[in-house]
Every structure is written in C-alpha cells, then in structure tokens.
Protein backbone atom coordinates (compact mmCIF):
# COMPACT_ATOMS: atom_id res chain seq x y z
CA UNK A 1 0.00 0.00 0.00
CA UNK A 2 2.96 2.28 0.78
CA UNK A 3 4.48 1.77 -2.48
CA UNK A 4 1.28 2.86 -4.74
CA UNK A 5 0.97 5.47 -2.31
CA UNK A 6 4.22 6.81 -3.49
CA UNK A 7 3.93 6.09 -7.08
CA UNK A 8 0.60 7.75 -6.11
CA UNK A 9 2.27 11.18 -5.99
CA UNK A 10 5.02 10.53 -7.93
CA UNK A 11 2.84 11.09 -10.91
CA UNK A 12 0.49 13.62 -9.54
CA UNK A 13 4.03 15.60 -8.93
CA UNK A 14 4.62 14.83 -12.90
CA UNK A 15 1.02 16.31 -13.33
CA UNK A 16 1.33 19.89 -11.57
CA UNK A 17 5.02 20.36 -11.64
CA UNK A 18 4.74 22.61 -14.94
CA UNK A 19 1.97 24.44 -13.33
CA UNK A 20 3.68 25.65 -10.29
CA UNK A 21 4.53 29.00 -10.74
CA UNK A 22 7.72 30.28 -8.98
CA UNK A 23 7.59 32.93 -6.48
CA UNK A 24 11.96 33.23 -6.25
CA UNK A 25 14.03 32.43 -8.66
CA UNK A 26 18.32 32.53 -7.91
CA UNK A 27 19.67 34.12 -11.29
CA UNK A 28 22.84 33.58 -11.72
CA UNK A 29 23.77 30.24 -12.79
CA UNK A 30 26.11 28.00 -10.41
CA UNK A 31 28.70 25.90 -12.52
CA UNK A 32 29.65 22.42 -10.82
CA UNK A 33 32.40 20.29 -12.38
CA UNK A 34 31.47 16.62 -13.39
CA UNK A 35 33.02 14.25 -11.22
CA UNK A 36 32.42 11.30 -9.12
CA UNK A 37 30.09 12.21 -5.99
CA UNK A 38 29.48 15.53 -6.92
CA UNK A 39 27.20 17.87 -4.96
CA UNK A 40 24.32 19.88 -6.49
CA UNK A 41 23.24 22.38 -3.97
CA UNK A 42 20.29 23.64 -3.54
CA UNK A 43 19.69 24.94 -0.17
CA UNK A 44 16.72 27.37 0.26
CA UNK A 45 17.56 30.48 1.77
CA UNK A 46 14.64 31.48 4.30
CA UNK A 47 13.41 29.26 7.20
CA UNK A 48 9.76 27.55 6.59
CA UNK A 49 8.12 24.45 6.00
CA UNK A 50 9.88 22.43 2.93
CA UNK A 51 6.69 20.63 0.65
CA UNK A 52 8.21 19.30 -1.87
CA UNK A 53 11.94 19.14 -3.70
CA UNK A 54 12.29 18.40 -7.49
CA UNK A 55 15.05 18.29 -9.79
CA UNK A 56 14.34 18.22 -13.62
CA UNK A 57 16.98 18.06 -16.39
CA UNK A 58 16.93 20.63 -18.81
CA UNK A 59 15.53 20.37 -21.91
CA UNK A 60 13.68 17.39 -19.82
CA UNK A 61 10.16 17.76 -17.89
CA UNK A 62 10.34 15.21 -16.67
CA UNK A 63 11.76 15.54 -12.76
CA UNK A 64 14.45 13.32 -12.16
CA UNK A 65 14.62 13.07 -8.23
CA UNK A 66 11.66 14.30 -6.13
CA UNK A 67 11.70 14.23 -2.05
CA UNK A 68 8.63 14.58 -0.34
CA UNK A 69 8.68 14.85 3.58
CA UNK A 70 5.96 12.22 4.12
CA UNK A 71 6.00 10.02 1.07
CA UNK A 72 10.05 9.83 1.00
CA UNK A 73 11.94 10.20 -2.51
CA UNK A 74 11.51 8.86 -6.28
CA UNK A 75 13.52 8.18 -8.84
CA UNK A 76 13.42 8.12 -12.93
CA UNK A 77 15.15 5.10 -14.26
CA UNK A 78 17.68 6.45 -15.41
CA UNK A 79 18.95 7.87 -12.22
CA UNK A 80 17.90 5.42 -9.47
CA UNK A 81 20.40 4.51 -7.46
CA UNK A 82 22.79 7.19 -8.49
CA UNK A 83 21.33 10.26 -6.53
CA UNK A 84 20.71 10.90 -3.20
CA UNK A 85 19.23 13.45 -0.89
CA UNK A 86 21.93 15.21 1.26
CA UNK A 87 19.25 16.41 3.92
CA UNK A 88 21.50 18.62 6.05
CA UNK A 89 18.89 20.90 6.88
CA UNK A 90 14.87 21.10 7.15
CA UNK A 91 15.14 23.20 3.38
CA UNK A 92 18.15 21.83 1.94
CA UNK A 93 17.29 19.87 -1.18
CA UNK A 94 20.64 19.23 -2.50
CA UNK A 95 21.78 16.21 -3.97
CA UNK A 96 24.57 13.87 -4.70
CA UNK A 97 25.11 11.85 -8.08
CA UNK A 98 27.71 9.15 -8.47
CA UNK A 99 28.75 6.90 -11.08
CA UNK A 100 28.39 9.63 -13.41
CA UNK A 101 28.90 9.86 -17.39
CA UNK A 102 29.12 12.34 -19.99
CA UNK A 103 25.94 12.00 -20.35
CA UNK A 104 25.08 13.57 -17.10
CA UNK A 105 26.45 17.03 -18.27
CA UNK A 106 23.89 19.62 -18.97
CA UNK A 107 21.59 22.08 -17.05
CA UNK A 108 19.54 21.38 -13.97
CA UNK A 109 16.71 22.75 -12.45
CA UNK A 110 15.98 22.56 -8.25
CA UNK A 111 12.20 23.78 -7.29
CA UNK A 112 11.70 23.73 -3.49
CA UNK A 113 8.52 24.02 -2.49
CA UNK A 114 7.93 25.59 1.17
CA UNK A 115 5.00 27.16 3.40
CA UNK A 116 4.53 30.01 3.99
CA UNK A 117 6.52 31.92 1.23
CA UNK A 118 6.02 29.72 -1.67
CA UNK A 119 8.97 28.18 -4.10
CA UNK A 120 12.54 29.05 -4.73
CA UNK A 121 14.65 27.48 -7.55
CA UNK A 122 18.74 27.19 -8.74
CA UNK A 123 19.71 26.68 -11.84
CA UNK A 124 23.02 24.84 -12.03
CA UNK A 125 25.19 24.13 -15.01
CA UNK A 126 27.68 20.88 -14.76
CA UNK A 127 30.22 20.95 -16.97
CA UNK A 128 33.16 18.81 -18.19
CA UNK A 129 36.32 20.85 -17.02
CA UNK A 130 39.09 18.10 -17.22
CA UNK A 131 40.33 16.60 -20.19
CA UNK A 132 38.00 14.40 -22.64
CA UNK A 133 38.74 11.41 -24.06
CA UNK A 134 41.65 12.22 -26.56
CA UNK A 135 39.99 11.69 -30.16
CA UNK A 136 42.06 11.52 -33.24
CA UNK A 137 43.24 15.13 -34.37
CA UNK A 138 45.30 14.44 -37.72
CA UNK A 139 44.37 16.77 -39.79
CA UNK A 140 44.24 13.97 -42.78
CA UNK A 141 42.28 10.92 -41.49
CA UNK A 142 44.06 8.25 -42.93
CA UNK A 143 41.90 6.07 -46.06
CA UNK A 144 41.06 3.15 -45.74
CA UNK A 145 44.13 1.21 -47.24
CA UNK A 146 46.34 2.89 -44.74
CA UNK A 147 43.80 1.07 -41.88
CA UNK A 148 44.55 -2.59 -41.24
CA UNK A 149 41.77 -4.44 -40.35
CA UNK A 150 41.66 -7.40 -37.58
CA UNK A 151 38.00 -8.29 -38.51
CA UNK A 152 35.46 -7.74 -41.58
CA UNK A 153 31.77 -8.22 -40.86
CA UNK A 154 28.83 -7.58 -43.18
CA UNK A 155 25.47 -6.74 -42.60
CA UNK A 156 22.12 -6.35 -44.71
CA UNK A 157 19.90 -3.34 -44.59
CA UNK A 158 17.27 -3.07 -42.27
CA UNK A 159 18.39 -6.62 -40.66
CA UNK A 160 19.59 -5.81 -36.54
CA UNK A 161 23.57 -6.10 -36.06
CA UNK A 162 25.76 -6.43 -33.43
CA UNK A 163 29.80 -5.53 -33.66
CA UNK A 164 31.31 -6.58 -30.46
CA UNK A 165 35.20 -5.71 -30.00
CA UNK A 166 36.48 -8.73 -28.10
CA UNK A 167 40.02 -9.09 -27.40
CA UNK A 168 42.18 -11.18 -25.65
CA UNK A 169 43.48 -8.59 -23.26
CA UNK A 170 47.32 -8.35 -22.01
CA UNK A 171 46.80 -6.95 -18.75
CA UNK A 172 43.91 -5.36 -16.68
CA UNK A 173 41.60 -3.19 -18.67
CA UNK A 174 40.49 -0.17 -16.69
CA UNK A 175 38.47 1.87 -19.65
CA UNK A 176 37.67 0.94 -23.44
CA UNK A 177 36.90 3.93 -25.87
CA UNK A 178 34.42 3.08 -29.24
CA UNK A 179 35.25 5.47 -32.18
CA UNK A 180 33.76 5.06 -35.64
CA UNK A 181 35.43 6.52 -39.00
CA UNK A 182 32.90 6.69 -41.43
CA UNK A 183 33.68 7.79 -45.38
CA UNK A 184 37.52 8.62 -44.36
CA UNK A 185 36.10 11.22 -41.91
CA UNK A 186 37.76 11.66 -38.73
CA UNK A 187 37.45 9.48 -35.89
CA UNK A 188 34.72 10.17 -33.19
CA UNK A 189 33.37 8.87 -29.98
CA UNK A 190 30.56 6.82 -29.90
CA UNK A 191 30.95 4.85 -26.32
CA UNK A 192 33.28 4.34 -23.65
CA UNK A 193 33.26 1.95 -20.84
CA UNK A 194 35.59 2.38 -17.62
CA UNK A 195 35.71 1.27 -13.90
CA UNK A 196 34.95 3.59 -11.63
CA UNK A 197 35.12 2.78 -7.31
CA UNK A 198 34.82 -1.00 -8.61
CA UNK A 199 31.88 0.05 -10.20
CA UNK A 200 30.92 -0.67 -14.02
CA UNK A 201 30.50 2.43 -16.29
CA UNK A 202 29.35 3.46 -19.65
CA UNK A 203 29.12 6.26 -22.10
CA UNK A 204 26.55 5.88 -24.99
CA UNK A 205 27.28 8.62 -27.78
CA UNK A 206 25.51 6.66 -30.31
CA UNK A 207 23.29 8.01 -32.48
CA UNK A 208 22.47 5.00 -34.42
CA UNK A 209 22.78 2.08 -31.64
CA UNK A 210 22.71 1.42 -28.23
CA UNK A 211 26.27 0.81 -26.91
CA UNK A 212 26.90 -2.07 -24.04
CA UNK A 213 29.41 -2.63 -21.68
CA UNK A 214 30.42 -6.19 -20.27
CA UNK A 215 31.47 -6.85 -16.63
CA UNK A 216 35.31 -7.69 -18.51
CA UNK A 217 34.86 -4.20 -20.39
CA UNK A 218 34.47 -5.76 -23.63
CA UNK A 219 32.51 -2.81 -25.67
CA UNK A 220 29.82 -3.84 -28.35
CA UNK A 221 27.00 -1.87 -30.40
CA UNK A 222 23.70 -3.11 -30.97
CA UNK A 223 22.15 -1.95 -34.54
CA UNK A 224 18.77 -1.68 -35.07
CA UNK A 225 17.51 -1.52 -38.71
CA UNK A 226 21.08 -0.96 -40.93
CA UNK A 227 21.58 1.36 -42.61
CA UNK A 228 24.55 2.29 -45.57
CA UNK A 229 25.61 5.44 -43.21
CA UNK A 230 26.57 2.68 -40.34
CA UNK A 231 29.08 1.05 -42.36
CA UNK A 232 32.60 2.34 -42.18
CA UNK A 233 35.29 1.69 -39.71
CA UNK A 234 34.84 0.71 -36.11
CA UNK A 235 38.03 1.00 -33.33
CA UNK A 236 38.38 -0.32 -30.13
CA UNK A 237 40.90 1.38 -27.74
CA UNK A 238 41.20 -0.71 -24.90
CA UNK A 239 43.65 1.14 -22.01
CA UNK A 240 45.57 -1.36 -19.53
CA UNK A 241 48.10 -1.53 -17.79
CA UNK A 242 50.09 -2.70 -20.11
CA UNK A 243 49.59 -0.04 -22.19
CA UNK A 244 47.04 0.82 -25.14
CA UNK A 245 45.92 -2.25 -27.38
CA UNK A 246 43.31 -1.26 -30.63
CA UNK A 247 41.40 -4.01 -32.50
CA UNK A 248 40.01 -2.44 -35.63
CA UNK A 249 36.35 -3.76 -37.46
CA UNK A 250 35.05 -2.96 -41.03
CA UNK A 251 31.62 -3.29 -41.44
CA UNK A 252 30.16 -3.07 -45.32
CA UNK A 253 26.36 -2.58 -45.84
CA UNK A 254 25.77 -3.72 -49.10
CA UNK A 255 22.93 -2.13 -51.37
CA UNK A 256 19.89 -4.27 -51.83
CA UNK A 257 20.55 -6.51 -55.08
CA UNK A 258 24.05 -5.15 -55.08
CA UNK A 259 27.15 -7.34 -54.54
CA UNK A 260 29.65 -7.35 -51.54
CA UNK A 261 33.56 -7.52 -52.38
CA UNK A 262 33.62 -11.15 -50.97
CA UNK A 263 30.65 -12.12 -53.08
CA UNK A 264 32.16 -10.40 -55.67
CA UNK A 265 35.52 -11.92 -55.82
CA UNK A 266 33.69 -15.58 -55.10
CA UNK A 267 31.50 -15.11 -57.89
CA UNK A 268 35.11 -14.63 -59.98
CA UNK A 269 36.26 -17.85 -58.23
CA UNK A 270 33.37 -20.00 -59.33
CA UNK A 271 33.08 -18.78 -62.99
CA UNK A 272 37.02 -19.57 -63.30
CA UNK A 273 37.01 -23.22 -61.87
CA UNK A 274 33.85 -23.30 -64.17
CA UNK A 275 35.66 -22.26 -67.58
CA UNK A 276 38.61 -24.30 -66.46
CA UNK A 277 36.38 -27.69 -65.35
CA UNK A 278 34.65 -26.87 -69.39
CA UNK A 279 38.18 -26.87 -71.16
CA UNK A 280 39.56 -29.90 -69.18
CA UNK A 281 36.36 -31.63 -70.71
CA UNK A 282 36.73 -30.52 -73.97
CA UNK A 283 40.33 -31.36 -74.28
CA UNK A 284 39.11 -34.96 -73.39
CA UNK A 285 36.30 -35.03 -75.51
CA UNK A 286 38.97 -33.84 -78.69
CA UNK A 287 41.69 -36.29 -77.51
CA UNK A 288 39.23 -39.50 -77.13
CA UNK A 289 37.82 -38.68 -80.69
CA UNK A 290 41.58 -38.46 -82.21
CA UNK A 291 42.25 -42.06 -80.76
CA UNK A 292 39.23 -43.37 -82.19
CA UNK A 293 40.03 -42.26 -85.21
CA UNK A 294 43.25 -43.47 -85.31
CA UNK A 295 42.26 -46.89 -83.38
CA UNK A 296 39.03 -47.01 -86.73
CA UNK A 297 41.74 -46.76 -89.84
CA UNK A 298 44.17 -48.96 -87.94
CA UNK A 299 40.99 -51.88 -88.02
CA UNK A 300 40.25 -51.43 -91.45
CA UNK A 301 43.99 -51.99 -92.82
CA UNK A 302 43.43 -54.86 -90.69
CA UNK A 303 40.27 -56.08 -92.48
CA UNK A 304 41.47 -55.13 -96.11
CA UNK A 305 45.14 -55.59 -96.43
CA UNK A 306 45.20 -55.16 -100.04
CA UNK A 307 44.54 -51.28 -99.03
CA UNK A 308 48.17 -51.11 -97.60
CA UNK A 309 50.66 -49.49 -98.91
CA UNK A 310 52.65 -51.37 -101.90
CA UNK A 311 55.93 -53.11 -100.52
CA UNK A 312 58.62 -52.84 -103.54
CA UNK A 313 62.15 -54.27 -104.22
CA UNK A 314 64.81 -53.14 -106.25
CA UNK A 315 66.25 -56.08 -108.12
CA UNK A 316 68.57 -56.42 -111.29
CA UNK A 317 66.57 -57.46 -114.28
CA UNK A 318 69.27 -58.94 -116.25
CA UNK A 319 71.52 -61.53 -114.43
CA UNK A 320 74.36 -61.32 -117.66
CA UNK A 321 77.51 -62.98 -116.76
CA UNK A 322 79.82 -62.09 -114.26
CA UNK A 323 81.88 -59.77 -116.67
CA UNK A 324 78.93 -57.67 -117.53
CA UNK A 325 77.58 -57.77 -114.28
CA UNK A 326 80.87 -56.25 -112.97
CA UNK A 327 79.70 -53.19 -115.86
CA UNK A 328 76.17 -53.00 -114.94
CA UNK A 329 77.03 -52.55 -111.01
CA UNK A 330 78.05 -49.24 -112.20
CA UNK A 331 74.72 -48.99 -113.73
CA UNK A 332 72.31 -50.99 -112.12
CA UNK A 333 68.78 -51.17 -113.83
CA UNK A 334 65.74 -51.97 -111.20
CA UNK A 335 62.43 -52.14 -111.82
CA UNK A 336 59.15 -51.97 -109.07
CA UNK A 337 57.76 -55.40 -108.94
CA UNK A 338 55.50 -56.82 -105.17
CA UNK A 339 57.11 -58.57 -102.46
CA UNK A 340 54.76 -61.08 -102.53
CA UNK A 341 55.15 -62.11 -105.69
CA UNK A 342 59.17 -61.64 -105.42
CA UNK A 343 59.78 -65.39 -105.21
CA UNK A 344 58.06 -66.47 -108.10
CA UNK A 345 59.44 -64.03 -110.31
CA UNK A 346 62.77 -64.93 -109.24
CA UNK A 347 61.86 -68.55 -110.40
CA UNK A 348 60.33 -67.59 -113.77
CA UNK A 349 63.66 -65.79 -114.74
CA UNK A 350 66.26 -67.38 -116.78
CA UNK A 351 69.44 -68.76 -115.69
C-alpha cells in the first residue's frame, strides 16, 4: 500500500510540476564540475516548512529526483540509485550523483517548495572541465588502405547487427573507448566503458545504436535496422596496464541486389574453376575422338590388307655374266615389282 501510495504522488508531482509557478528564482547560474560524488546544492535560503523538492533536467520535464517529507523520494530510471538526498537541513534539497557519465552534463533545475513563502529554484550548469577522451586530431584521417583491419563483418539493410570488440586482453583493462570513421572522416566517440570505485561504467554517444558494456569491459554496439551510413570503420581502444591495445572492425552494408567484395571476388572464383572444369572436358572429348580415329583406320587396314601401302624391291633385271655384271654394277637397272610375288618371279627368270 505504501508503495502505490508513493507512485501515487510521484505522478500527480509529474502532473502539476509545470503548473507551479515560482515565487523566487536565484539568477545567476552556479557551474559544478562533473566528477564522481558531486554535490548539487540547492539549499533554500529562508526558514519555513519544505513541501516538496524536485530536480528536472533541462531540456527534460520530466523531474528526475523528487523528495517529499511524508512520502520519502523517487527516482526516474535512469537515475535510481545514483542520486541521493543530502538532507543537512529542514530546506536543503541538495543532492549527490555518483557513477556519473558524460551523459550527465547539462543544465539542472531545483524547485523547493515551502509554506509560507512559496517556491525558490537554482539553476546549475555541470560541466566537463578536465580533459576528454583524446579523439584523433590528424588533420588527414588516414583512407582506408592505410587502416589494417583485424575483422570484416557484413550486414544487410534493415536486418539488426551487433559488432562486439572482443580481445584477448594483455593486462587489466580499466576503460575501453568506441570510435567510428565513417567515409575517411575523422574518428569520433561513440561509447566508452571504464571502472569507476569497482563500479561498471558506460558512455553511450551513439546516435544509431545502443552501446553495451560487459562486466570484462568488452565494448559492443547493438544496430537496429542498418543502414549504408553505419558502415565504415569501427576502433576499439582498450587502455591497460600494459599499455594501449586497438582491435580495428570494417563493417560493409551492401545495397539491396548489389554485390559485396567477398561475393564479388567468389563469384570470380566460381566462374574460373567453371571455364577451367569446361576446357579440361573438352580437351578430353577432342583427344578420345583423335584415338578413335586413329584406333578405326588402324581396323580397317586390318580387315582389307590389299589397301596397304605397296611393298617394292629393287632387283637387277638382267643376271648377264659375271663380266657384264661387274659393268652393270656401275649402272644398275631396277624395276618396281610386289614382295609377294618376289619369289616367283625370281623362279620364272632365266638362268
């Protein structure tokens, strides 16, 4: 009963809060430094009875923290657990934040609510006054074949995607920065992730996914509905104590119909060992024809042997006697007669 009693006038506070009208405003604007634990003051200035203290986020309207002396405090989401109520005094409404982020920078709003004078507000500014993350300030990104790549992933358009950055760490990791280089722009921040008083951190700059942050600080981003303007390179700068280790992702969003350089280049691979695989058969084909060919005309000389080739011999026609023979060796007379009738010519010759 307690609880809806709270969430009760929790949103009744939500319902009103814009209709209040305040009675004191503080003008100038107190600047606060973002840090861990800081302290936003707001401490009302005249003695009374304190009704109600809210804190809203500017451009928010949405009250972030609201303390009600009877009810007790609430919390949006976003904050629970991170702010608390410093309560020194009856009309301080002050609070603390820790585990704080980038995102925390920006202008707040403190509307105390007393009886009898009616509300006072602060307006406080928190800034970042220490040094950012270092991004990349080379006046000439480098292109893209000056960037080696560990990893190459590839999504479809309007399918969800998820490039994690794992790495096999040398060392204790203490913060990991996301930066994304898209069309040989420079690099910029879109997450970090860091340990802060044991405590797990992260910085969503995304303006395309939702960055997460894993207990061992390995960074990912979740993609919702690709898009060609979220491919590009993705870096990973992961800081240990061993010093400063990168892993480096390229993600390509094809068009729809259109072909990715690994498709591309397979496509070239399979239309090769195709042509190849089609001239090894024709080669075969040719080569099996030319030794049937030759294996056919060797069959028929086979089967017709009167088809072959005439066999000749050269032999003297005119066996004179030994003293003109001696004559006609110097000039021998031949004529072309067939072997296989050689014999019996030799036989039918005079002696």
């Amino acid at each position: 009963m307690e609880a809806v009693q709270k969430d009760h006038w929790y949103f009744v506070v939500l319902i009103f809060l814009p209709f209040l009208k305040v009675a004191v405003q503080q003008k100038d604007v107190i600047t606060v430094r973002l840090e861990e634990g800081m302290v936003l003051d707001c401490l009302c200035p005249w003695n009374g009875n304190l009704s109600m203290v809210s804190w809203t986020k500017v451009p928010d309207k949405d009250p972030i923290a609201v303390f009600h002396p009877e009810y007790g405090v609430a919390f949006s989401h976003h904050y629970r657990e991170r702010i608390e109520f410093l309560r020194t005094t009856p009309m301080d409404g002050s609070i603390s934040l820790r585990n704080v982020t980038h995102q925390d920078i920006g202008l707040y709003h403190c509307s105390v609510q007393t009886f009898p004078q009616g509300p006072w507000t602060r307006n406080i500014q928190v800034e970042d006054l220490d040094t950012p993350p270092e991004e990349d300030d080379s006046p000439e990104p480098p292109t893209p074949d000056e960037i080696t790549t560990d990893s190459e992933l590839i999504a479809k358009q309007n399918d969800n995607f998820t490039i994690s950055c794992n790495h096999m760490h040398n060392g204790t990791v203490y913060q990991v920065i996301l930066e994304k280089m898209p069309n040989s722009q420079p690099w910029s921040i879109i997450g970090v992730c860091k340990k802060v008083e044991g405590g797990l951190v992260g910085e969503d700059y995304s303006d395309r996914g939702r960055v997460s942050c894993a207990d061992s600080l390995d960074i990912s981003l979740h993609l919702t509905g690709v898009e060609p303007e979220d491919g590009g390179f993705y870096r990973c700068t992961f800081s240990t104590d061993a010093g400063e280790q990168t892993t480096t992702v390229l993600l390509t969003v094809p068009p729809p119909g259109g072909f990715s350089l690994s498709m591309y280049m397979m496509y070239i691979y399979i239309g090769a060992g195709t042509a190849a695989l089609i001239l090894l058969i024709v080669i075969l084909i040719v080569a099996v024809r030319h030794r049937r060919r030759n294996r056919r005309e060797e069959y028929k000389v086979k089967l017709h042997p009167s088809q072959s080739q005439n066999i000749y011999e050269n032999i003297p026609v005119c066996p004179w006697s030994a003293k003109k023979t001696r004559q006609i060796k110097n000039y021998p007379i031949y004529a072309n007669l067939q072997a296989r009738g050689l014999h019996k010519t030799k036989n039918q010759l005079p002696k």
